[in-house]
PDB file of N, CA and C in Angstrom:
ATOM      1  N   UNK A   1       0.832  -1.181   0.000  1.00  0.00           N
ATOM      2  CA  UNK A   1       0.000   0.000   0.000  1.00  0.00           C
ATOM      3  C   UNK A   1       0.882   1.253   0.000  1.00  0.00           C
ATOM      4  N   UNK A   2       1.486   1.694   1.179  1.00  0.00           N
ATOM      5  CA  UNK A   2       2.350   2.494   1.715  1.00  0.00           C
ATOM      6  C   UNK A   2       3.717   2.286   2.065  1.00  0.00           C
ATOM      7  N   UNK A   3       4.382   2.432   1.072  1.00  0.00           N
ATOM      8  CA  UNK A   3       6.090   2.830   1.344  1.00  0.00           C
ATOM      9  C   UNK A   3       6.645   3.534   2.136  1.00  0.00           C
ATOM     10  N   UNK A   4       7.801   3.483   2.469  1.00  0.00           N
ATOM     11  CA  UNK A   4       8.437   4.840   3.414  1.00  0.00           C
ATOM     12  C   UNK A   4       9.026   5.544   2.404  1.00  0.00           C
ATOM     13  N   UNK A   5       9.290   5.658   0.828  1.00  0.00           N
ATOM     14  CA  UNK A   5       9.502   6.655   0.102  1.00  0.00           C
ATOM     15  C   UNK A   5       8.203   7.416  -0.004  1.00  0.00           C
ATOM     16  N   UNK A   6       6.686   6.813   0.137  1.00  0.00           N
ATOM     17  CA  UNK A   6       5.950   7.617  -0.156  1.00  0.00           C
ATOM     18  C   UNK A   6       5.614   8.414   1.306  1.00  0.00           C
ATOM     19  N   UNK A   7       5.900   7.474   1.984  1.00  0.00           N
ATOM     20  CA  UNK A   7       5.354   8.530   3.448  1.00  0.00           C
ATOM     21  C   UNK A   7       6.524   9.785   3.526  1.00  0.00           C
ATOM     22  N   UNK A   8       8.215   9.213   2.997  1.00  0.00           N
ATOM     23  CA  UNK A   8       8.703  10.567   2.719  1.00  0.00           C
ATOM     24  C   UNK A   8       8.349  11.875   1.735  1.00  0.00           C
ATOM     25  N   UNK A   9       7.761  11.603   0.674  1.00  0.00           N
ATOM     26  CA  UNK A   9       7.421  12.391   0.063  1.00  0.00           C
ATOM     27  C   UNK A   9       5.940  13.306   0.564  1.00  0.00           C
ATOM     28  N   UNK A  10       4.794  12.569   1.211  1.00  0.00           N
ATOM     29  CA  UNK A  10       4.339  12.958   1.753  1.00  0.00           C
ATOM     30  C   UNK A  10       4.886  14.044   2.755  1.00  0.00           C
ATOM     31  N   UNK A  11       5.388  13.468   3.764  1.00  0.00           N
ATOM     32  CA  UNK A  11       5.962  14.747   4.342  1.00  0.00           C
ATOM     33  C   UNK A  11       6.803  16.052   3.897  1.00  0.00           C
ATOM     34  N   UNK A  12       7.424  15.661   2.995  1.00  0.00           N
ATOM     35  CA  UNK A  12       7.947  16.861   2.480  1.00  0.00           C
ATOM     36  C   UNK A  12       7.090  18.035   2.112  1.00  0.00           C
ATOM     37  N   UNK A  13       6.135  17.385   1.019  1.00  0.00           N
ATOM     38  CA  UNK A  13       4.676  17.756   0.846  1.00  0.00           C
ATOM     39  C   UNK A  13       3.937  18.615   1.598  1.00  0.00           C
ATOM     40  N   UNK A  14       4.066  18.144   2.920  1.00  0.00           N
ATOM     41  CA  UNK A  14       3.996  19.035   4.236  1.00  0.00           C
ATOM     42  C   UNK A  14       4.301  19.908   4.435  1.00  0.00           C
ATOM     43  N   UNK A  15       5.654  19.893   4.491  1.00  0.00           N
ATOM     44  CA  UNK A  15       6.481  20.894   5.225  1.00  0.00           C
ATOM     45  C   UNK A  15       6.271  21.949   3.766  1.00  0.00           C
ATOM     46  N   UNK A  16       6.410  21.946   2.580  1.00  0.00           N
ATOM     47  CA  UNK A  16       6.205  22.734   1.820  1.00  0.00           C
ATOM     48  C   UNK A  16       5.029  23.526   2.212  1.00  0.00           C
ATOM     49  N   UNK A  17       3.463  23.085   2.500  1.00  0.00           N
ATOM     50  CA  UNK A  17       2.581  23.971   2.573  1.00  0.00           C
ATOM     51  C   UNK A  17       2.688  24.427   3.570  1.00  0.00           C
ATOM     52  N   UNK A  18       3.156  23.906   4.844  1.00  0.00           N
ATOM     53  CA  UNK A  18       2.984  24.549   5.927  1.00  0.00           C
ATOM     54  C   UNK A  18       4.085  25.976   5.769  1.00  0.00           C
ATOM     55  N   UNK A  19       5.463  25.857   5.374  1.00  0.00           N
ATOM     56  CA  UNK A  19       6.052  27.132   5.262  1.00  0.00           C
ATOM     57  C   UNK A  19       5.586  28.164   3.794  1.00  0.00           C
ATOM     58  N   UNK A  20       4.543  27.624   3.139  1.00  0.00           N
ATOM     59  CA  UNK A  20       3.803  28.511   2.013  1.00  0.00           C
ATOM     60  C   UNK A  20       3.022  29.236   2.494  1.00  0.00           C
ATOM     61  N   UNK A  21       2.135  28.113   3.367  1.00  0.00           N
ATOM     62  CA  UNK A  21       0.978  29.039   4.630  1.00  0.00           C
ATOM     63  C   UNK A  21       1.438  30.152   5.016  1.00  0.00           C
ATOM     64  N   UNK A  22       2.647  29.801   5.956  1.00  0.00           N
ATOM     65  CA  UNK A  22       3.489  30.958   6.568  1.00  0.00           C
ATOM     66  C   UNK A  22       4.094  32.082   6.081  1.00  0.00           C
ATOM     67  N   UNK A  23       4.447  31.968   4.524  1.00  0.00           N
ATOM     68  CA  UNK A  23       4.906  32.987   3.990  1.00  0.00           C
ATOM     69  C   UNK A  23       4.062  33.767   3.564  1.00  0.00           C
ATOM     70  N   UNK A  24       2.360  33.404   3.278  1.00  0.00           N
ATOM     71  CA  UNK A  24       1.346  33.932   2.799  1.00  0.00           C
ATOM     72  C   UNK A  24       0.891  34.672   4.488  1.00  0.00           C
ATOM     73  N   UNK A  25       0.928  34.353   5.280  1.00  0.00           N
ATOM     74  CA  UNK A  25       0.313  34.980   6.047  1.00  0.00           C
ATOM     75  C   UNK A  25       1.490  36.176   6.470  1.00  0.00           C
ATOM     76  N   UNK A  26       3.054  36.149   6.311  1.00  0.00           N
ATOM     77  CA  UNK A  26       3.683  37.413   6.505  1.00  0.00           C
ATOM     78  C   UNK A  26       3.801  38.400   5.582  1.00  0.00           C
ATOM     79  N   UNK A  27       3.334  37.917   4.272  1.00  0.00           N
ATOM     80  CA  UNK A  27       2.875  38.786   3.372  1.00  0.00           C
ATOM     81  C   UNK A  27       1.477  39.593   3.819  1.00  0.00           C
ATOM     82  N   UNK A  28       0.779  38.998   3.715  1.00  0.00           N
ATOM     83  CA  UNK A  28       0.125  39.626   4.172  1.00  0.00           C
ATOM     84  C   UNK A  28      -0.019  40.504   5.380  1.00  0.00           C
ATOM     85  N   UNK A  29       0.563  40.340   6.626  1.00  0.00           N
ATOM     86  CA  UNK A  29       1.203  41.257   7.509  1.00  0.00           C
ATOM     87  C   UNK A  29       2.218  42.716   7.089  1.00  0.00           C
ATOM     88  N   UNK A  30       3.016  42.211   6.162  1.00  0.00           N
ATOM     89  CA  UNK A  30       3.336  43.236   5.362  1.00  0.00           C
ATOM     90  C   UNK A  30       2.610  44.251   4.350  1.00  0.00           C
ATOM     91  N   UNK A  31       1.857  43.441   3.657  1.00  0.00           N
ATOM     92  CA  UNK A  31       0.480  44.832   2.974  1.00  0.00           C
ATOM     93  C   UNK A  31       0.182  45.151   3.858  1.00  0.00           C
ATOM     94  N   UNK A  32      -0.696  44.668   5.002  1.00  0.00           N
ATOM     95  CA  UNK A  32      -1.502  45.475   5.682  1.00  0.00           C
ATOM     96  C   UNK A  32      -0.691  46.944   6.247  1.00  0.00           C
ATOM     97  N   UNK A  33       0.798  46.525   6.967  1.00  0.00           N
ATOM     98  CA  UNK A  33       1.589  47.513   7.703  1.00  0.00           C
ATOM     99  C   UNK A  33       1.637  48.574   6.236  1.00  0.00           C
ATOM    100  N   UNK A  34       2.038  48.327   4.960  1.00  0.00           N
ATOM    101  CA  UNK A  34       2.437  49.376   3.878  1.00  0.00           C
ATOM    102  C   UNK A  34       0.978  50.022   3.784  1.00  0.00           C
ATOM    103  N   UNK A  35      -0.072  49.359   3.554  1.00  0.00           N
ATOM    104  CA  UNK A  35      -1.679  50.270   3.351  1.00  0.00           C
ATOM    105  C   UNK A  35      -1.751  51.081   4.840  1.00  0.00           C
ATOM    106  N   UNK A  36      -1.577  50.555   5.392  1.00  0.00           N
ATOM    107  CA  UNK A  36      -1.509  51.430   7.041  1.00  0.00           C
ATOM    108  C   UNK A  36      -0.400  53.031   6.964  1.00  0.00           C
ATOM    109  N   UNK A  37       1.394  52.103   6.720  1.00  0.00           N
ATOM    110  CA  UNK A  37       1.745  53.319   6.349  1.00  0.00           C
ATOM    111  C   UNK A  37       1.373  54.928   5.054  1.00  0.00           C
ATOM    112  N   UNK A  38       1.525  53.812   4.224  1.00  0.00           N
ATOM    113  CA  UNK A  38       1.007  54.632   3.151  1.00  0.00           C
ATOM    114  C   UNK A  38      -0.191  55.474   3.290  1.00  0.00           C
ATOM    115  N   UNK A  39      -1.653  55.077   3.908  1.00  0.00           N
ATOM    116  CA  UNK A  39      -2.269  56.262   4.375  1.00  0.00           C
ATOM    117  C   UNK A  39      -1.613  56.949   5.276  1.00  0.00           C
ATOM    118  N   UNK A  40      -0.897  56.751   6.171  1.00  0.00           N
ATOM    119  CA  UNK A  40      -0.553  57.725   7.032  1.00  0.00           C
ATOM    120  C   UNK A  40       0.300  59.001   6.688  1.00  0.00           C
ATOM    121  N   UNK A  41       0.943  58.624   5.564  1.00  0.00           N
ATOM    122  CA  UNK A  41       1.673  59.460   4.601  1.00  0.00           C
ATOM    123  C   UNK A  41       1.340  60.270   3.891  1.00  0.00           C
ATOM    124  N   UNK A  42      -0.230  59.982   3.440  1.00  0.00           N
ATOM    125  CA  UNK A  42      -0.873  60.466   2.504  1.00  0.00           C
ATOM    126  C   UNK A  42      -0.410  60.214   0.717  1.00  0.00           C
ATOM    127  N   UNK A  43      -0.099  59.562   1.142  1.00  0.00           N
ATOM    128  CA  UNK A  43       0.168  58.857  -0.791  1.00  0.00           C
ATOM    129  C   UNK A  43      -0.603  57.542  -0.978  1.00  0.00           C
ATOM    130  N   UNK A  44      -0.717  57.221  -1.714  1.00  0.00           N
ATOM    131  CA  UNK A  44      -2.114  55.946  -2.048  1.00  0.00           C
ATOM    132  C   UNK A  44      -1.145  54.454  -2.826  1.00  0.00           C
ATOM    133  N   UNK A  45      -0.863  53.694  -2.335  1.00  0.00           N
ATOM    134  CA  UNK A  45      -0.686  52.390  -2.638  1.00  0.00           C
ATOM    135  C   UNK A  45      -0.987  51.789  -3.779  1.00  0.00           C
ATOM    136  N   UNK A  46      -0.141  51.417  -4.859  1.00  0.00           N
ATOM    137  CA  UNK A  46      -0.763  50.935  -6.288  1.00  0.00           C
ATOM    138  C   UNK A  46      -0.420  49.624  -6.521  1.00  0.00           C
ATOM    139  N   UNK A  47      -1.085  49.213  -7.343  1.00  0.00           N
ATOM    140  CA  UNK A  47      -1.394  47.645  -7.539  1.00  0.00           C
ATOM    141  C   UNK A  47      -2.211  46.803  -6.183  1.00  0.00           C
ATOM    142  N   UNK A  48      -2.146  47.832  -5.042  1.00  0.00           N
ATOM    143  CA  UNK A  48      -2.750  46.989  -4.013  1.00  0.00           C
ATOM    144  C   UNK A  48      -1.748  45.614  -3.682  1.00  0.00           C
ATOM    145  N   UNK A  49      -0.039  45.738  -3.750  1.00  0.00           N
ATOM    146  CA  UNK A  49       0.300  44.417  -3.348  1.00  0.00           C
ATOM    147  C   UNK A  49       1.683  44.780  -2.808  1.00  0.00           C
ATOM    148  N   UNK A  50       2.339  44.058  -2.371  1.00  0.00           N
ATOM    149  CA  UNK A  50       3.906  44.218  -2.195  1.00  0.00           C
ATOM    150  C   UNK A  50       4.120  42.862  -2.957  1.00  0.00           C
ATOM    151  N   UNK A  51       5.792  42.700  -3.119  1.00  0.00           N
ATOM    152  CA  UNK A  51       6.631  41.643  -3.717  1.00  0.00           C
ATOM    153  C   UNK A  51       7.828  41.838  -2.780  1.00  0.00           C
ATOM    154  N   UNK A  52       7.789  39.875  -2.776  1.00  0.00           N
ATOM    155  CA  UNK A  52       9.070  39.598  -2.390  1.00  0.00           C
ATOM    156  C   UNK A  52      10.423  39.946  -2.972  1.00  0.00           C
ATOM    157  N   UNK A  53      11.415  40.669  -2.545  1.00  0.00           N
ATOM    158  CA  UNK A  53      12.644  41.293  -2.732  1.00  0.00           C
ATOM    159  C   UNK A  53      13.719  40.388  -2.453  1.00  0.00           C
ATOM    160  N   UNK A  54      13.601  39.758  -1.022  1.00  0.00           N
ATOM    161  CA  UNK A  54      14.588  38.957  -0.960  1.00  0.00           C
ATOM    162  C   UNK A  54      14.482  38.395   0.793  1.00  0.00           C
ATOM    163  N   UNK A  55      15.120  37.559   1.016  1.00  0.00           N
ATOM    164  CA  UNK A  55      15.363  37.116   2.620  1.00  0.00           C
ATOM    165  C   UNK A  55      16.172  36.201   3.309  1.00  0.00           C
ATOM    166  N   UNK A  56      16.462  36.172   4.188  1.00  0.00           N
ATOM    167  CA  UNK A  56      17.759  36.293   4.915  1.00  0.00           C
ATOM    168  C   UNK A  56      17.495  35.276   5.956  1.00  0.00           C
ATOM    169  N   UNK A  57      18.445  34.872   6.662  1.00  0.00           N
ATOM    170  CA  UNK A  57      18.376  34.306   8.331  1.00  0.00           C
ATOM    171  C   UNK A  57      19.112  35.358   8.871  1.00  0.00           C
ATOM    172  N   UNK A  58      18.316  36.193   9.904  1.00  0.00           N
ATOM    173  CA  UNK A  58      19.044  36.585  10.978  1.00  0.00           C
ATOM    174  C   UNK A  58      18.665  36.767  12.207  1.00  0.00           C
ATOM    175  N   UNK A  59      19.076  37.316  13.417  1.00  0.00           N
ATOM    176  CA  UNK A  59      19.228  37.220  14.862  1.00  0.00           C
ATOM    177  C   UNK A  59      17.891  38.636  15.282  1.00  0.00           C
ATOM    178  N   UNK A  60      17.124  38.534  15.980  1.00  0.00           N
ATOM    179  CA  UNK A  60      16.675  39.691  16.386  1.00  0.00           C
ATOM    180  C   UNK A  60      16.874  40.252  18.217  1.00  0.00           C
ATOM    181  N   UNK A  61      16.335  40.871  18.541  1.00  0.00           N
ATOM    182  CA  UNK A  61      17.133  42.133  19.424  1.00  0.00           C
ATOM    183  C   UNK A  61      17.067  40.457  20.557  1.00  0.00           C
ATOM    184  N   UNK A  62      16.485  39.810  20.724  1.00  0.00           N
ATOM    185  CA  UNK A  62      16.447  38.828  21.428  1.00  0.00           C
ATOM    186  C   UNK A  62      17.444  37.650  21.427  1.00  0.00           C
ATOM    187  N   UNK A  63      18.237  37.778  20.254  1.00  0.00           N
ATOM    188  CA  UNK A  63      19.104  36.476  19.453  1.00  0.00           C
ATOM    189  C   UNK A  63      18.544  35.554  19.079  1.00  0.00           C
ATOM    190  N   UNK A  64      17.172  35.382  19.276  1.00  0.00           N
ATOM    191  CA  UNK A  64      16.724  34.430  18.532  1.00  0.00           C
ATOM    192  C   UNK A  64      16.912  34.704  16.719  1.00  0.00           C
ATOM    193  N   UNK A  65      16.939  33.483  15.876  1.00  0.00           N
ATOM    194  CA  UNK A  65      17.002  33.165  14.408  1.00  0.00           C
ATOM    195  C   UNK A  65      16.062  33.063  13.973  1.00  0.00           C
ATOM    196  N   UNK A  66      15.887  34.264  13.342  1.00  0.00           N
ATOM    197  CA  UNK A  66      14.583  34.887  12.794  1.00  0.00           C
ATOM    198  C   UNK A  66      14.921  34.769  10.879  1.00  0.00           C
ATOM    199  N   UNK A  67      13.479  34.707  10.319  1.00  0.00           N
ATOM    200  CA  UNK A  67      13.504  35.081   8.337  1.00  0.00           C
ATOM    201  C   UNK A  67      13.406  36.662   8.535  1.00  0.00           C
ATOM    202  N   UNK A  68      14.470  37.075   7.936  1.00  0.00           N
ATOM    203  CA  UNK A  68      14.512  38.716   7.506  1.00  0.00           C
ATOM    204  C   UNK A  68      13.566  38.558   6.333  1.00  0.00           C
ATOM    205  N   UNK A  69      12.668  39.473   6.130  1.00  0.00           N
ATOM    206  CA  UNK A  69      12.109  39.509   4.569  1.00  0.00           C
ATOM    207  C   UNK A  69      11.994  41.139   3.713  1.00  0.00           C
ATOM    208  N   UNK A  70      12.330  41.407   2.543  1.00  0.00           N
ATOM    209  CA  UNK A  70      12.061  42.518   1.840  1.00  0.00           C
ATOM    210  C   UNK A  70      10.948  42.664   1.070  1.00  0.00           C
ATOM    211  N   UNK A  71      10.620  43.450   1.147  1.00  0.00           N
ATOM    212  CA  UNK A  71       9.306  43.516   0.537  1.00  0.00           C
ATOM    213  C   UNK A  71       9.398  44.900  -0.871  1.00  0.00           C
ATOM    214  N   UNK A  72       8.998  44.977  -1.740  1.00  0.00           N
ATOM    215  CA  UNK A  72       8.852  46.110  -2.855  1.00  0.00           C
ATOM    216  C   UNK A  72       7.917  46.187  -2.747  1.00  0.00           C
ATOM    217  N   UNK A  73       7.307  47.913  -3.184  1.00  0.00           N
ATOM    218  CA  UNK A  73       5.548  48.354  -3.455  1.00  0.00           C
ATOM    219  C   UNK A  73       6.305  49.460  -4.410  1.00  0.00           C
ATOM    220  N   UNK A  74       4.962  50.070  -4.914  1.00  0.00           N
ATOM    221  CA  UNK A  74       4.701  51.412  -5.667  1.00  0.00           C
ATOM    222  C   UNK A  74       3.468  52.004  -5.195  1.00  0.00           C
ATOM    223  N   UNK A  75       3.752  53.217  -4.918  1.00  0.00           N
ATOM    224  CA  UNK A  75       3.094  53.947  -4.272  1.00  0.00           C
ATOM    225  C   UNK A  75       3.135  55.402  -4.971  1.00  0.00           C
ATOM    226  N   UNK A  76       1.794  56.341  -5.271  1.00  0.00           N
ATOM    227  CA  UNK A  76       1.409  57.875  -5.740  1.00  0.00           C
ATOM    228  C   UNK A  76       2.055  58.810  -4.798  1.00  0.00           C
ATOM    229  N   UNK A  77       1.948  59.998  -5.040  1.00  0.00           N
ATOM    230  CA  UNK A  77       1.360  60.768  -4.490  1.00  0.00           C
ATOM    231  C   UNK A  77       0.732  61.987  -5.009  1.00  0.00           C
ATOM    232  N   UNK A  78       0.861  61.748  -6.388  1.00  0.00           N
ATOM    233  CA  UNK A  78      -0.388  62.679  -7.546  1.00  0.00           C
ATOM    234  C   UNK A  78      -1.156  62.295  -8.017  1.00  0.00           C
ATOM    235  N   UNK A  79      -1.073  60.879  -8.068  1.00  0.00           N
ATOM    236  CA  UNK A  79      -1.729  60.218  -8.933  1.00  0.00           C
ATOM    237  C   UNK A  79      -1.329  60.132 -10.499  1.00  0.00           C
ATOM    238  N   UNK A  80       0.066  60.841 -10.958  1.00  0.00           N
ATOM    239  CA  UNK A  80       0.585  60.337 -12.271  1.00  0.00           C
ATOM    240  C   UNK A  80       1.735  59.743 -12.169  1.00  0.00           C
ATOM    241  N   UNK A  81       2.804  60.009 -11.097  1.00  0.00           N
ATOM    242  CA  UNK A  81       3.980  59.066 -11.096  1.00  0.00           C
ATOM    243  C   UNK A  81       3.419  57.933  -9.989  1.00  0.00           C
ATOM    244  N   UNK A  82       4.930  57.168 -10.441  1.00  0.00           N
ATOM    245  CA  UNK A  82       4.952  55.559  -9.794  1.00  0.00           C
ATOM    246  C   UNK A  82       6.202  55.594  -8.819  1.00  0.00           C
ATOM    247  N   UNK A  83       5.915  55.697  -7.978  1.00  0.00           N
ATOM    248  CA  UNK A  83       7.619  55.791  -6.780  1.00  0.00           C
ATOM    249  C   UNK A  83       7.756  54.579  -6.564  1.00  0.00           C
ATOM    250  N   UNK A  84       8.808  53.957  -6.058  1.00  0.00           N
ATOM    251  CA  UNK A  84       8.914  52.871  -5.477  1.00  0.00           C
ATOM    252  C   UNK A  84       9.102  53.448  -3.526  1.00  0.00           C
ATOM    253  N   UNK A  85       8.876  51.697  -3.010  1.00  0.00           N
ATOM    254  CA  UNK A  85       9.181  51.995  -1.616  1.00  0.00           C
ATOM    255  C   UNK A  85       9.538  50.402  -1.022  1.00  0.00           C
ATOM    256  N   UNK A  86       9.598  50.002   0.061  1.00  0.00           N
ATOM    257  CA  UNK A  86      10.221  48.775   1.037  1.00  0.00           C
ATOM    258  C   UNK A  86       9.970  48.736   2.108  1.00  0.00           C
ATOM    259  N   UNK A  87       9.474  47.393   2.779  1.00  0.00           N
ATOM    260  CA  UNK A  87       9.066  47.478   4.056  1.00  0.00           C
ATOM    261  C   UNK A  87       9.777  45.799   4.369  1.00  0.00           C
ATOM    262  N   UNK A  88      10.787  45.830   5.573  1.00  0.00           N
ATOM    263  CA  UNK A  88      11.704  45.140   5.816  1.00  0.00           C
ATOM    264  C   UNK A  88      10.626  44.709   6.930  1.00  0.00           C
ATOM    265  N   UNK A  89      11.011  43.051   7.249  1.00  0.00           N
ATOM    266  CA  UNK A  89      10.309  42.275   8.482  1.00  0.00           C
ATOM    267  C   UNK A  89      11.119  41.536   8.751  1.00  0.00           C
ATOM    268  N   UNK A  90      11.055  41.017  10.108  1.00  0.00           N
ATOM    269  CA  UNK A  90      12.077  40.326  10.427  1.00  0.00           C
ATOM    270  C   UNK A  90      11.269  39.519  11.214  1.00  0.00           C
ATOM    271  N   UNK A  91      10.886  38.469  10.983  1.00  0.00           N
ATOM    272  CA  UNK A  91       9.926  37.024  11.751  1.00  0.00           C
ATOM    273  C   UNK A  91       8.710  37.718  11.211  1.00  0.00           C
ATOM    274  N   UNK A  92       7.453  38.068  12.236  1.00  0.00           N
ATOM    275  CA  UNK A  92       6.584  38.908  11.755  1.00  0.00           C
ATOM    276  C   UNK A  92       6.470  40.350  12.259  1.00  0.00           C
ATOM    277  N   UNK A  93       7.283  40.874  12.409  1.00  0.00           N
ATOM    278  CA  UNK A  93       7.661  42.062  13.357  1.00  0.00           C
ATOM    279  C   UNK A  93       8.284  43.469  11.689  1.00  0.00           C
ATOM    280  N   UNK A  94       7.500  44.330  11.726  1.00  0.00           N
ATOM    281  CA  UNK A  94       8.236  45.394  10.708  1.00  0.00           C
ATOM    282  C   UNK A  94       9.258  46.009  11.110  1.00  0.00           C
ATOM    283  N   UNK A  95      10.184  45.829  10.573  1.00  0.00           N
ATOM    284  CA  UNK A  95      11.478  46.769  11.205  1.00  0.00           C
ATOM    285  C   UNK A  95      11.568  48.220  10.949  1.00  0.00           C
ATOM    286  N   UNK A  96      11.087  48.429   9.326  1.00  0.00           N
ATOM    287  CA  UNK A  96      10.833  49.579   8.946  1.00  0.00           C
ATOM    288  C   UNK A  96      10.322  49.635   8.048  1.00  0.00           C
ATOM    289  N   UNK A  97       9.980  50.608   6.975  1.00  0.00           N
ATOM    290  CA  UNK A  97       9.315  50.883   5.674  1.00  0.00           C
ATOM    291  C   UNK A  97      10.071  52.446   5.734  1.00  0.00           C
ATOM    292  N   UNK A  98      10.195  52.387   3.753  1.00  0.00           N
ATOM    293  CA  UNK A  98      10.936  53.739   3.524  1.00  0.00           C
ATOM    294  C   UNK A  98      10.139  54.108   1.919  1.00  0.00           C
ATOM    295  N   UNK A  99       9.999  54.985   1.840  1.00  0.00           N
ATOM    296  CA  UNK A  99       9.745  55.433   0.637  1.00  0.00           C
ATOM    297  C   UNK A  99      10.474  56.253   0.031  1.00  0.00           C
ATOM    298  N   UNK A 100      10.747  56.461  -1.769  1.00  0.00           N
ATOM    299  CA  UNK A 100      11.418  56.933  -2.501  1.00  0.00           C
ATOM    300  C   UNK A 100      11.362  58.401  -1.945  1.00  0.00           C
ATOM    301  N   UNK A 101      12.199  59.235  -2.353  1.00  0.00           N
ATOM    302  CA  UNK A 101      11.584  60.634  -2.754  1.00  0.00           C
ATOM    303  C   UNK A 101      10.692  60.942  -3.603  1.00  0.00           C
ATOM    304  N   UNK A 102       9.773  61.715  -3.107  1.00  0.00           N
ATOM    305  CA  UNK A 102       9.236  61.854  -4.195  1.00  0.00           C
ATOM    306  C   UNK A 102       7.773  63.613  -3.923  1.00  0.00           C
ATOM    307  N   UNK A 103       7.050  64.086  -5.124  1.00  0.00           N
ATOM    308  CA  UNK A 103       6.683  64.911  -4.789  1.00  0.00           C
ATOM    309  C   UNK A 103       5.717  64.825  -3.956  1.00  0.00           C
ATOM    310  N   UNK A 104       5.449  66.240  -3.480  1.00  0.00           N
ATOM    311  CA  UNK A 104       3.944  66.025  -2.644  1.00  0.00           C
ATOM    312  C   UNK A 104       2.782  67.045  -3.386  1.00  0.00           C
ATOM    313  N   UNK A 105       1.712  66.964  -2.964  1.00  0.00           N
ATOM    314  CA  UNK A 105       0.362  67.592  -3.557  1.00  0.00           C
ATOM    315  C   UNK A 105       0.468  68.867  -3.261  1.00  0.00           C
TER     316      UNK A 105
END
């Protein structure tokens, strides 16, 4: 019926969705913090998404071994240009968010 190559593959199987889960839900922790910042800024959020940039293993103020993650957006603030901006996380914690220069209204 059941092999131990298939019960290995099964698990792998696993562990894939379970850290997909996880990456979908710190994404999403991350839009929410950029739509949060970004109104607070007063410039308006485009495409409605961030993208993964890149990520890391590192230590946070605790030493625990935490996923660093980068995040990219584009964001207005006339409504005709496209700025870019970044919002860095480290486990699920925002470290910061920065936006381009850019004009104001």
């Amino acid at each position: 019926m059941f092999d131990l190559s298939d019960l290995a593959l099964f698990f792998l199987f696993g562990v894939f969705v379970a850290l997909w889960w996880n990456a979908q839900g710190v994404k999403q922790i991350a839009l929410k913090a950029t739509q949060d910042y970004c109104q607070s800024m007063g410039v308006q959020l485009l495409d409605d998404g961030v993208v993964l940039r890149g990520f890391w293993l590192r230590r946070n103020a605790a030493g625990k071994l935490c996923l660093w993650r980068s995040y990219n957006f584009e964001f207005t603030s006339t409504g005709e240009q496209r700025y870019s901006g970044q919002i860095v996380l480290l486990g699920r914690i925002v470290e910061a968010v920065h936006l381009d220069p850019h004009r104001l209204n």
